[in-house]
Protein backbone atom coordinates (compact mmCIF):
# COMPACT_ATOMS: atom_id res chain seq x y z
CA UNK A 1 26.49 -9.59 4.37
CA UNK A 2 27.71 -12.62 2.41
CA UNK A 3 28.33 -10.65 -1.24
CA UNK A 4 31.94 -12.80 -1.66
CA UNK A 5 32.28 -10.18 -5.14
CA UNK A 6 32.24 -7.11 -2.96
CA UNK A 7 35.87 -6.36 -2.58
CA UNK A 8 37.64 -4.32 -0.24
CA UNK A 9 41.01 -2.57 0.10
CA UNK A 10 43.37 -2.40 3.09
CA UNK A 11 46.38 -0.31 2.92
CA UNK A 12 48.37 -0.06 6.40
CA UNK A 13 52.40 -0.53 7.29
CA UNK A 14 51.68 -2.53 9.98
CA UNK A 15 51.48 -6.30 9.24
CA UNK A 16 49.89 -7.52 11.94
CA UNK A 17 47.24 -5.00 11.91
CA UNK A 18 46.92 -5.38 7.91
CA UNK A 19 46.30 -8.63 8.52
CA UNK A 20 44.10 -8.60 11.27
CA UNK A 21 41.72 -5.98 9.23
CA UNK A 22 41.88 -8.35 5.81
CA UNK A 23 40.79 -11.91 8.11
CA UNK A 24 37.91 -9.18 9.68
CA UNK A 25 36.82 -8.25 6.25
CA UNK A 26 36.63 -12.21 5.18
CA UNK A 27 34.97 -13.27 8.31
CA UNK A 28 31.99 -11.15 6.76
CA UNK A 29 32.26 -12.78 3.40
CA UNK A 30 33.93 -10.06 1.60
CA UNK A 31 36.87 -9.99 -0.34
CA UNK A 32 39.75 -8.42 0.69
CA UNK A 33 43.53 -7.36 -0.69
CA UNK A 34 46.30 -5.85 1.30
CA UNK A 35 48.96 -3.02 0.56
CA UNK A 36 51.71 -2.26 2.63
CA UNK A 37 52.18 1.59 1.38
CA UNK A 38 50.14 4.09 -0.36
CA UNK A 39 53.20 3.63 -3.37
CA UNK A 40 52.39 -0.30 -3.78
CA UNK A 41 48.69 0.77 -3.95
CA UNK A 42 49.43 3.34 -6.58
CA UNK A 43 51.56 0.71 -8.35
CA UNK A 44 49.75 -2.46 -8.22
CA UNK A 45 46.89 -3.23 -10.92
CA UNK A 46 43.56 -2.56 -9.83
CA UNK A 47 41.47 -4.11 -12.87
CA UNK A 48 38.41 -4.08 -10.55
CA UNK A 49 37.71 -0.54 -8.33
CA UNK A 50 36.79 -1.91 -4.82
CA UNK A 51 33.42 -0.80 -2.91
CA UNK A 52 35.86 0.43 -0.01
CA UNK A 53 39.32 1.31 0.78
CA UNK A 54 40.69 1.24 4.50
CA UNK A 55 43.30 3.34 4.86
CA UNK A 56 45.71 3.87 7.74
CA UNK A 57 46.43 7.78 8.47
CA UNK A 58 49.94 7.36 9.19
CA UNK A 59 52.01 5.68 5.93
CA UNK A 60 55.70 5.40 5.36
CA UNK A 61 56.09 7.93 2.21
CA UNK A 62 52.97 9.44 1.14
CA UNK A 63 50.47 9.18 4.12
CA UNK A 64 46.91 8.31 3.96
CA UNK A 65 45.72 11.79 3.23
CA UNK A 66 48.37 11.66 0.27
CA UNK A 67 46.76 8.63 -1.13
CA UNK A 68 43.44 9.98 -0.98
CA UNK A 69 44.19 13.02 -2.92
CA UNK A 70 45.83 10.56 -5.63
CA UNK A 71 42.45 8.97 -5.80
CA UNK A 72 40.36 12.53 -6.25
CA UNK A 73 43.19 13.68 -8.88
CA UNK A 74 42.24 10.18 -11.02
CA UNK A 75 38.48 10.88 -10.64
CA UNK A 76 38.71 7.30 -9.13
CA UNK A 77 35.68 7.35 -6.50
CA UNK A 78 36.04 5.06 -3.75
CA UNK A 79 34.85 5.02 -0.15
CA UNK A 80 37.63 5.76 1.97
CA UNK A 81 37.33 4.85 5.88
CA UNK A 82 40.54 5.87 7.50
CA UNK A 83 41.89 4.39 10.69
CA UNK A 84 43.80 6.62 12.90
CA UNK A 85 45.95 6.98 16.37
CA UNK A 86 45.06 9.11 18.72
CA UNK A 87 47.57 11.42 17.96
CA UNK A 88 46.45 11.89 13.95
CA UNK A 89 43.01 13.58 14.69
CA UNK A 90 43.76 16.77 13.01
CA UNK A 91 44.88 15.16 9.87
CA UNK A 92 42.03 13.08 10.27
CA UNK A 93 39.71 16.15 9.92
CA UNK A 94 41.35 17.31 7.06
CA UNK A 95 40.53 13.98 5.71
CA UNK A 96 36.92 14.37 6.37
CA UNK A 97 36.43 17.81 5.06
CA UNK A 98 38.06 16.31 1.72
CA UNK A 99 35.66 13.68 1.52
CA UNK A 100 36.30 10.22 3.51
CA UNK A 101 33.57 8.47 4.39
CA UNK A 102 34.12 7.78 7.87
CA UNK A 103 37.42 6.94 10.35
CA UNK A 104 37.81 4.98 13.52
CA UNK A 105 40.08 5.39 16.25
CA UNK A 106 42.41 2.97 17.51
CA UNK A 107 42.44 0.28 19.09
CA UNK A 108 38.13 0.14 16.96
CA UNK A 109 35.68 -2.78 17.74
CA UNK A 110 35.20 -5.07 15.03
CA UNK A 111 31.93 -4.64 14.25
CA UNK A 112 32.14 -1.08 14.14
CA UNK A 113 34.88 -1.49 11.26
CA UNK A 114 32.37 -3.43 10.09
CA UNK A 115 29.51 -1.29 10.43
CA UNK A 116 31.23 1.51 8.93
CA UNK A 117 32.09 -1.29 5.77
CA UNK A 118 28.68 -1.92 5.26
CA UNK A 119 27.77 1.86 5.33
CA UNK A 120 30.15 2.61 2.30
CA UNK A 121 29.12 -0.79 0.20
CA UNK A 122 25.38 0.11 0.54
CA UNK A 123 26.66 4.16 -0.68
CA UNK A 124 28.07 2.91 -3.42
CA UNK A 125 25.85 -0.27 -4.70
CA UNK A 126 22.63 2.89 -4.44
CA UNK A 127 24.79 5.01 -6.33
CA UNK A 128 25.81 2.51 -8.83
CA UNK A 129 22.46 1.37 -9.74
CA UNK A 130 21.07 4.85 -9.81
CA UNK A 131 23.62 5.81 -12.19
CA UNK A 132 23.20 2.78 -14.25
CA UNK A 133 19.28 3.01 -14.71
CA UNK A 134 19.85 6.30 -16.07
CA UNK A 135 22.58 5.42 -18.58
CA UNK A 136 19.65 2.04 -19.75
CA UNK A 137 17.41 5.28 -20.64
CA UNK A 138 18.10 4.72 -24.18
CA UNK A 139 15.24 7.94 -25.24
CA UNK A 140 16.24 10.39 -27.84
CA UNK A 141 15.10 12.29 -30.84
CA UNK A 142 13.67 9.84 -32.83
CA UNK A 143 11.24 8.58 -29.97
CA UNK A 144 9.08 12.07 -30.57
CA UNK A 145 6.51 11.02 -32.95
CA UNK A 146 4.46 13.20 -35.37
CA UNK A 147 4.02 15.61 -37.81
CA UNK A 148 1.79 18.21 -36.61
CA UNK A 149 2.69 22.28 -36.97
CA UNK A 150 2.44 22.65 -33.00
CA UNK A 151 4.88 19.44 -32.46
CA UNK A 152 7.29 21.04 -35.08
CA UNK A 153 7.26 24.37 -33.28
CA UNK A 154 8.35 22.05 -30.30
CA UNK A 155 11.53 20.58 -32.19
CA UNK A 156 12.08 23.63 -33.10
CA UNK A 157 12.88 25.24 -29.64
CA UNK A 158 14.14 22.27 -28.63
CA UNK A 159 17.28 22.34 -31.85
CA UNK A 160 17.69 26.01 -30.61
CA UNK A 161 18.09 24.98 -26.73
CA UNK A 162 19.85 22.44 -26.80
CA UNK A 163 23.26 22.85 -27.66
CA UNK A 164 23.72 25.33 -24.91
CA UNK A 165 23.38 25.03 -21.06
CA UNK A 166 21.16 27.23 -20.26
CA UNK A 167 17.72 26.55 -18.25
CA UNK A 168 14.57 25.58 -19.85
CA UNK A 169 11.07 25.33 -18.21
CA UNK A 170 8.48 22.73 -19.76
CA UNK A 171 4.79 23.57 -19.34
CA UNK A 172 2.03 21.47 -20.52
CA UNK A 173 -0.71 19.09 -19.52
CA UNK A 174 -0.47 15.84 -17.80
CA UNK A 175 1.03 12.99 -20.24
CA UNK A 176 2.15 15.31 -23.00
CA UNK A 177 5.59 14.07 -22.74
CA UNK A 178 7.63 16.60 -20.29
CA UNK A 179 10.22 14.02 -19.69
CA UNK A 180 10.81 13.05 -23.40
CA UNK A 181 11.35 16.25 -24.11
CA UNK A 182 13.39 17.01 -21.41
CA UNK A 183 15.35 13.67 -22.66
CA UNK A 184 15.48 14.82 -26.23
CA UNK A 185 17.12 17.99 -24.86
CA UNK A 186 19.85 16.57 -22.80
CA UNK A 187 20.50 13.87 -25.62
CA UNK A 188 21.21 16.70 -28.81
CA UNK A 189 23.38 18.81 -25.90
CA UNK A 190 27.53 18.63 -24.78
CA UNK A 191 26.21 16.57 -21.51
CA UNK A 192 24.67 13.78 -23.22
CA UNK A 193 27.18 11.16 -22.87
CA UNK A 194 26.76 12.60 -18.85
CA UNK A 195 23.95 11.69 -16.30
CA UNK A 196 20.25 12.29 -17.07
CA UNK A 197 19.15 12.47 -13.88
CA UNK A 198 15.29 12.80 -13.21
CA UNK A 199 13.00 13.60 -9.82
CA UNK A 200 9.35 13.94 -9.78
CA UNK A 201 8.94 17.02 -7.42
CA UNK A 202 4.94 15.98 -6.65
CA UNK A 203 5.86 12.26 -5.92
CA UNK A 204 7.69 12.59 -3.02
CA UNK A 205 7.09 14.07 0.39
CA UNK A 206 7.80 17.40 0.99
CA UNK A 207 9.71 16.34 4.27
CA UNK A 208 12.05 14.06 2.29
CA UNK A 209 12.25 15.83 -1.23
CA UNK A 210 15.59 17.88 0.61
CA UNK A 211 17.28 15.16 1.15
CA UNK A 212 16.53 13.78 -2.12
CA UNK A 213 17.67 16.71 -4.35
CA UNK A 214 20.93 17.69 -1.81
CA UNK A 215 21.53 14.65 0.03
CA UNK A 216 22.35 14.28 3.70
CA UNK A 217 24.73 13.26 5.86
CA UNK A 218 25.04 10.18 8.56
CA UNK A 219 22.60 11.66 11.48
CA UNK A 220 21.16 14.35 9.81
CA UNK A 221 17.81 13.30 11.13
CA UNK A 222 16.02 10.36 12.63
CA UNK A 223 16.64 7.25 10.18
CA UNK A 224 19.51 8.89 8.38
CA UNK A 225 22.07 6.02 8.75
CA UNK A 226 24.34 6.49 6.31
CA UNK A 227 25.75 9.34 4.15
CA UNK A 228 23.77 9.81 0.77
CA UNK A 229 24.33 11.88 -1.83
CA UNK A 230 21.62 13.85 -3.68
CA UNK A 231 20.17 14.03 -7.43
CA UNK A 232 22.23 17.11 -7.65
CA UNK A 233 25.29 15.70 -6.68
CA UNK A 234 24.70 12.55 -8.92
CA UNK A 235 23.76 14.37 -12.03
CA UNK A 236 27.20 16.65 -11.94
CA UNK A 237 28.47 17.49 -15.54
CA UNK A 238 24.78 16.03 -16.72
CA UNK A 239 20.80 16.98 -17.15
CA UNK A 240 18.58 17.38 -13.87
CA UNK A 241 14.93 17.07 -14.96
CA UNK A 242 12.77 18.43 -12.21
CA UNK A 243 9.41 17.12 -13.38
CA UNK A 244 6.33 19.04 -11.64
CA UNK A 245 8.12 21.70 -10.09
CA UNK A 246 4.88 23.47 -9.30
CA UNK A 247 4.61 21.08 -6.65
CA UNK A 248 7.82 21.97 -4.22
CA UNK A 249 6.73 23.32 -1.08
CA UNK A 250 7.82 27.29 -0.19
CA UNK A 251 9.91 26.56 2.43
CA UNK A 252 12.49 24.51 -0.09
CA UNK A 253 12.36 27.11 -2.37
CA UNK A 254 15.02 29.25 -1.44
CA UNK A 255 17.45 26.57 -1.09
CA UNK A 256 16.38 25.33 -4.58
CA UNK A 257 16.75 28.43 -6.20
CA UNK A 258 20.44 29.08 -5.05
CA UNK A 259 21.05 25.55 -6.30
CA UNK A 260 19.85 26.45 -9.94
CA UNK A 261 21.29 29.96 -9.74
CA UNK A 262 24.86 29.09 -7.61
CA UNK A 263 25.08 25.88 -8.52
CA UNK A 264 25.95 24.95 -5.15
CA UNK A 265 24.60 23.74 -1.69
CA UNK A 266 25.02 21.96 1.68
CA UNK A 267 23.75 18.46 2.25
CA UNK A 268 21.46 18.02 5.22
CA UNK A 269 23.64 17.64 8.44
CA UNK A 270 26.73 19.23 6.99
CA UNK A 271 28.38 22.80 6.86
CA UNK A 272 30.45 21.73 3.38
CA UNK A 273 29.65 23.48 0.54
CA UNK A 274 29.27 21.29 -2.60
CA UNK A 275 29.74 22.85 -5.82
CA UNK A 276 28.45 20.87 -8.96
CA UNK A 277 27.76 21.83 -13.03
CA UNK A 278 24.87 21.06 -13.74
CA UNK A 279 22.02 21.70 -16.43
CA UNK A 280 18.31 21.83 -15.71
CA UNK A 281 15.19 21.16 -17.56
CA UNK A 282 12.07 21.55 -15.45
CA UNK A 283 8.68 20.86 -15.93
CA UNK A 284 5.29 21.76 -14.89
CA UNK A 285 1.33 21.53 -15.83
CA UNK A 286 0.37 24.09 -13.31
CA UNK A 287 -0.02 28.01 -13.89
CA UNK A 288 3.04 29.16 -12.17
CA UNK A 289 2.45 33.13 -13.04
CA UNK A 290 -0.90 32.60 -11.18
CA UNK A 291 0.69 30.81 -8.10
CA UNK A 292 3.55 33.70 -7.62
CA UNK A 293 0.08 35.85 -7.59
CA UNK A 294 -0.71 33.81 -4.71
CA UNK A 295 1.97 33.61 -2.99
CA UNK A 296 2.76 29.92 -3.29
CA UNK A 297 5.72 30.11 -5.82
CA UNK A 298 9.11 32.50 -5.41
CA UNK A 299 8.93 35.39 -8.06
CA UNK A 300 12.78 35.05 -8.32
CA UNK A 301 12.76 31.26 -8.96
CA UNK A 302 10.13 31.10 -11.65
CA UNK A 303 12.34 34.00 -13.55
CA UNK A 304 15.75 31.90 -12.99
CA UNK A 305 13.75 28.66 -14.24
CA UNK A 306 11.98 30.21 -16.91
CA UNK A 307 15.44 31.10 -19.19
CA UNK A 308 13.66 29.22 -21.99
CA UNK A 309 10.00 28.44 -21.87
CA UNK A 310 8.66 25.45 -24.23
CA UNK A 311 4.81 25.34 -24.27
CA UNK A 312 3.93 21.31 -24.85
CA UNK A 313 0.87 21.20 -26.23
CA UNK A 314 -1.85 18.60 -25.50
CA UNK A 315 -3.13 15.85 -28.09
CA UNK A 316 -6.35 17.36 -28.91
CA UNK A 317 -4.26 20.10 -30.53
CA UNK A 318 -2.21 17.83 -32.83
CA UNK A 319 -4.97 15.45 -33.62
CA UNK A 320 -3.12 14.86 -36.70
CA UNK A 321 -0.45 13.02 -35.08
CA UNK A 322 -2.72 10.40 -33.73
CA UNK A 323 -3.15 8.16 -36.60
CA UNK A 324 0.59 8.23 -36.39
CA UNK A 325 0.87 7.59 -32.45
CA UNK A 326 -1.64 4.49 -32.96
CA UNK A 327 0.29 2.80 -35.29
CA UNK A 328 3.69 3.54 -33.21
CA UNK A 329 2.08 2.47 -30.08
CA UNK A 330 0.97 -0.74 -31.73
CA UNK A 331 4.17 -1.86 -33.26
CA UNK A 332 6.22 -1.53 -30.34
CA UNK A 333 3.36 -3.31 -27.57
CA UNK A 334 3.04 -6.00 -30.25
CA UNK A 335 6.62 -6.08 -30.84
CA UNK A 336 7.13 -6.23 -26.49
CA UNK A 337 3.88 -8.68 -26.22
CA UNK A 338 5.05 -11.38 -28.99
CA UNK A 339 1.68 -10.70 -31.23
CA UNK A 340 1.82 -10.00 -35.27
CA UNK A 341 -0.67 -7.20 -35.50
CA UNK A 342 -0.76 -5.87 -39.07
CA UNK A 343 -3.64 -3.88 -39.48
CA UNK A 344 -5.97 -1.54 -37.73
CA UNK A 345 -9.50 -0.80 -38.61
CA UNK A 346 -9.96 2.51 -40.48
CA UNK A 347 -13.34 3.18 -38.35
CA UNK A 348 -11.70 2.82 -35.30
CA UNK A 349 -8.78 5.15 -35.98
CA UNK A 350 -11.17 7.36 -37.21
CA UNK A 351 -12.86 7.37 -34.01
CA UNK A 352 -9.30 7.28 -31.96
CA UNK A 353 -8.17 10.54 -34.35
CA UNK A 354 -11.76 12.12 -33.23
CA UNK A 355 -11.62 11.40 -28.92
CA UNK A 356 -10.72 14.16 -26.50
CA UNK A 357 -8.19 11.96 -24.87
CA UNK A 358 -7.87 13.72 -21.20
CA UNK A 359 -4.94 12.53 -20.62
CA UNK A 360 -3.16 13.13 -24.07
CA UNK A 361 -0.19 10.82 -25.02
CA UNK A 362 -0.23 9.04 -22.35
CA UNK A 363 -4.04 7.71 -22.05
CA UNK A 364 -3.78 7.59 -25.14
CA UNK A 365 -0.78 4.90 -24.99
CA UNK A 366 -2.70 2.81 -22.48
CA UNK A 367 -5.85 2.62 -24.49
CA UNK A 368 -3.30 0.82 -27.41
CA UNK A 369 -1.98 -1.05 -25.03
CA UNK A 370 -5.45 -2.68 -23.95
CA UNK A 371 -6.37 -2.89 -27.30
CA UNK A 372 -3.14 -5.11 -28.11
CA UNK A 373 -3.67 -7.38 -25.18
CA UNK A 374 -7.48 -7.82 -26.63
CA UNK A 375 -6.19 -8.63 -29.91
CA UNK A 376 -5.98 -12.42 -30.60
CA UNK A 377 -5.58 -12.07 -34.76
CA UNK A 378 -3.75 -9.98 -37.07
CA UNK A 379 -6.22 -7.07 -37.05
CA UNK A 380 -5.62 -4.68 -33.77
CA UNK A 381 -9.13 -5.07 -31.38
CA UNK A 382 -10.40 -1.59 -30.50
CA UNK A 383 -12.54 -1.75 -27.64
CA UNK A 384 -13.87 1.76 -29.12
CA UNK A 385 -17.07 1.51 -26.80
CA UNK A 386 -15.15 1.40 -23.68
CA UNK A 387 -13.73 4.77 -24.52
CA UNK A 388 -16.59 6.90 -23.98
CA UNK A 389 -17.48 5.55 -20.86
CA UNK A 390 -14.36 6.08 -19.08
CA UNK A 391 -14.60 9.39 -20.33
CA UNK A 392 -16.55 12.65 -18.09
CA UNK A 393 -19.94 12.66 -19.65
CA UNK A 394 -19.50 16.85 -20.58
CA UNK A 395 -16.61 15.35 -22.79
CA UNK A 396 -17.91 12.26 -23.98
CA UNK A 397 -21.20 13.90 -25.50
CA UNK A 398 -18.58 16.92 -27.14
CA UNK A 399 -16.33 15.45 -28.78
CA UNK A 400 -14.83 17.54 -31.55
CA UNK A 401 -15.09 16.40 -35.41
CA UNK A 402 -12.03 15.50 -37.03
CA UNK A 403 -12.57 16.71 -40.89
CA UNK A 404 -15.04 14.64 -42.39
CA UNK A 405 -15.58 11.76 -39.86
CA UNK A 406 -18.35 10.92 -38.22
CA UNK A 407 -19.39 12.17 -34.78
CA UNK A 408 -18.31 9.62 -31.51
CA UNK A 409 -22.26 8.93 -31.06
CA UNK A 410 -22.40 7.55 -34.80
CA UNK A 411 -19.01 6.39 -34.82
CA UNK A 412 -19.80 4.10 -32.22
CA UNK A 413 -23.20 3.15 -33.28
CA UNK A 414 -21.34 2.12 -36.27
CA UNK A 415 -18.67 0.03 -34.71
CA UNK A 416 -21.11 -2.06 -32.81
CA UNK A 417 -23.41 -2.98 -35.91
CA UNK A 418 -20.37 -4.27 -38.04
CA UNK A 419 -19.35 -6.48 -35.43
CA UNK A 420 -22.87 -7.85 -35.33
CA UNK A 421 -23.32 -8.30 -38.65
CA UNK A 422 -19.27 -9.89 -38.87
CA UNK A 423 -20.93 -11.78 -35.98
CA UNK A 424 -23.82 -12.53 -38.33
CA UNK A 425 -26.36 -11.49 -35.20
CA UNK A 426 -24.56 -13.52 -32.33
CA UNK A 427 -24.19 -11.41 -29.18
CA UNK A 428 -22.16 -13.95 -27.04
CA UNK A 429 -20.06 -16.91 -27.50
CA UNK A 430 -16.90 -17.71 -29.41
CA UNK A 431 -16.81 -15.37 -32.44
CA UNK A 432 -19.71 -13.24 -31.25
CA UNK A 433 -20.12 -9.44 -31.19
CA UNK A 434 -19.29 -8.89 -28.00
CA UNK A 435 -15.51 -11.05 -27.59
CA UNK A 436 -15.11 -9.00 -31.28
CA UNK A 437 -15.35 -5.49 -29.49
CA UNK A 438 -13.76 -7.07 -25.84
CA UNK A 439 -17.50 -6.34 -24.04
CA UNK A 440 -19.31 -8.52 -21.67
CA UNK A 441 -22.43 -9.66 -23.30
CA UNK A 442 -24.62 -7.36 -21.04
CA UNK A 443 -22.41 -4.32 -21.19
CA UNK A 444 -23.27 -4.64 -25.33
CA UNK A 445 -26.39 -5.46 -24.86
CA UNK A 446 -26.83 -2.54 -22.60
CA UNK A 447 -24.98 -0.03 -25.09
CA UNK A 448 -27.36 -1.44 -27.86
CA UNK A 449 -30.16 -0.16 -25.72
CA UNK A 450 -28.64 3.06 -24.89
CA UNK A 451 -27.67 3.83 -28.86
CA UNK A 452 -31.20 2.23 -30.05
CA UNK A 453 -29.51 -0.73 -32.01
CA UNK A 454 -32.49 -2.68 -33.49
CA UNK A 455 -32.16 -6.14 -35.28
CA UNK A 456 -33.35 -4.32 -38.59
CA UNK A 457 -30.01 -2.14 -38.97
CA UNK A 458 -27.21 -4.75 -38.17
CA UNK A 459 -29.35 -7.23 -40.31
CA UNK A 460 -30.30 -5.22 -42.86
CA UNK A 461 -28.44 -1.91 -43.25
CA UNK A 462 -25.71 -1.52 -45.85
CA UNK A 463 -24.24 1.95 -45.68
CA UNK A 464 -21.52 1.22 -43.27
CA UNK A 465 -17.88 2.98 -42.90
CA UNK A 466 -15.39 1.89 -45.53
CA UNK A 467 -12.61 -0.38 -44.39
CA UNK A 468 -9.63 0.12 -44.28
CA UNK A 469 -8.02 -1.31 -47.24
């Protein structure tokens, strides 16, 4: 521990021991500053709020306890470790059940103190940095692209929602968006200048998830070295997005439900109950209705979650949106990746508005994104004939028209001829058909085979999509 801008407070009447405690604290490579009273703490200017305060019980004046009430009143939170006599334990556990991190009896060993230091530093640096990463989450209203009749329905619900506090349950397919909704929610509501806090229910172990959502405290279980406080906790006065909350096992269901409904719960190890305001969005893609019918989801939770159902619906049912995704997708990668793309090829949007796209928004993002990094000029490179084979054959071979365009088989017949004839017949090499549509030469020459591409139609044919303008 050598972080010389971590700073820590000392506040006891004796000098010596004042002392001794500060020259501890900078034989670790902190930074330390002494106070002889809780009133010359109160009093002195504190332009920088310390990582930890050691406090001695018994003060002159206003005692330790006093001091630490001071500090709750201010909504100042700092790590308090208090260091007591013998004869102060009771006051001491009236300390604890108010919130100080830890105490130590005299006459302590160093490195204890030390220990104990290190404890509330790493406390608050997590909880710091959690808190910060959420406030960076710069989403909001604006980031919802489209047009569509089913996405409008969407902002509709979500004006209606959002100004209250009341519950709302997301359901839709994977990459649809849950969490930017969930964000655009929190951002048009009273709480938005308050934590967003987020946890993805399915992406953490069932055996840690409780300790993630309530915290725990120091000992709780095997590995649990220092006190940590939950998303719960953190979010207070914010958002809590639970994000696939299909996935939480039965046994934490209970305990999750009295959270939502109470708004209140125990950490792991401890007997406190902790209180907190907080609102949640939660989110699922699986058929909740048909898992109460199996037993795998509380009856009573699903009703207290589902206050305010919002149906997301997938990309194939907004396909009018996509032309509009593309080009949003494109300006920011480009924007991120340093490129000047200013144009994308009406055939290949066409063919982009017309794919199932599995894995809606977000596949859909990805695909842009590898067509950006292809792209070496100012016209966006669709690798269009990579698209169907990533895709399950049953959806490849049924893909759905959109209005008047082609079909995906034609489409990408059509795709692979113009870049032969731009290529004026060359397969490989710089400028050939193949670097043109981001294909190995024998993955072309192989789809060429497979779609019945003869010389005589990219040599002679003339009846090719328009493009784009």
């Amino acid at each position: 521990m050598s972080d010389t801008g971590t700073l820590v407070y000392v506040v006891d009447d004796d000098p010596s021991a004042r002392e001794g405690v500060a020259s501890l604290i900078r034989s670790a490579g902190l930074t330390a500053k002494t106070f002889a009273s809780a009133e010359e703490f109160l009093a002195a200017p504190r332009p920088k709020i310390p990582s930890c305060l050691v406090l001695d019980v018994s003060l002159p004046g206003a005692s330790g306890l006093d001091l630490q009430q001071e500090l709750a009143k201010s909504d100042v939170k700092i790590p308090v470790i208090f260091l007591t006599g013998h004869g102060d334990i009771p006051m001491t556990v009236r300390a604890l059940k108010a919130g100080a991190a830890n105490f130590l009896t005299k006459p302590f060993d160093d490195e204890e103190l030390l220990n104990a230091i290190r404890q509330c530093i790493t406390s608050d640096e997590e909880e710091r940095l959690y808190l910060e990463s959420e406030i960076r989450s710069e989403h909001n209203f604006d980031d919802i692209v489209g047009k569509s009749d089913a996405l409008h329905k969407v902002l509709e619900r979500i004006a209606i929602v959002a100004p209250t506090d009341s519950t709302v349950l997301l359901h839709g397919e994977t990459g649809t968006g849950k969490e930017l909704i969930a964000r655009a929610i929190h951002n048009l509501s009273p709480r938005r200048d308050r934590t967003f806090g987020r946890i993805n229910c399915a992406a953490i172990p069932s055996g840690l998830l409780e300790s993630e959502l309530f915290g725990h405290e120091k000992g709780a279980f095997t590995g649990a070295l220092i006190q940590k406080k939950g998303r719960f906790e953190l979010a207070d006065h914010g958002s809590l997005f639970l994000d696939e909350i299909g996935d939480i096992s039965p046994e934490l269901q209970p305990k999750l439900l009295r959270a939502v409904q109470e708004q209140e719960f125990e950490r792991l190890g401890s007997a406190k109950t902790i209180h907190v305001d907080v609102r949640i969005i939660a989110a699922t893609h699986r058929d909740l209705p048909a898992m109460i019918r199996d037993g795998k989801f509380r009856e009573d939770l699903f009703y207290r979650l589902n206050v305010f159902p919002i149906e997301i619906p997938p990309l194939r049912e907004r396909r009018g949106d996509i032309p509009l995704l593309v080009e949003y997708f494109v300006s920011k990668l480009s924007r991120q990746m340093g490129k000047k793309i200013k144009s994308i090829p009406q055939q290949a949007m066409e063919v982009l508005a017309n794919a199932s796209w599995p894995g809606n928004v977000r596949e859909l993002e990805n695909f842009i994104e590898r067509s950006v990094i292809l792209t070496q000029g100012s016209e966006l490179n669709v690798p269009i004939a990579e698209l169907k084979d990533e895709m399950p054959a049953h959806r490849a071979n049924s893909v759905p028209t959109f209005h008047s365009a082609p079909t995906f088989h034609d489409a990408e017949r059509q795709v692979i001829i113009d870049a032969l004839k731009a290529a004026s017949g060359r397969i490989a090499g710089e400028g050939g058909a193949a670097g043109r549509l981001g294909l190995k030469r024998t993955t072309l020459q192989n789809k060429m085979r497979r779609l019945n591409i003869s010389r005589a139609e990219w040599s002679q044919r003339t009846d090719k999509i328009p493009a784009a303008s």
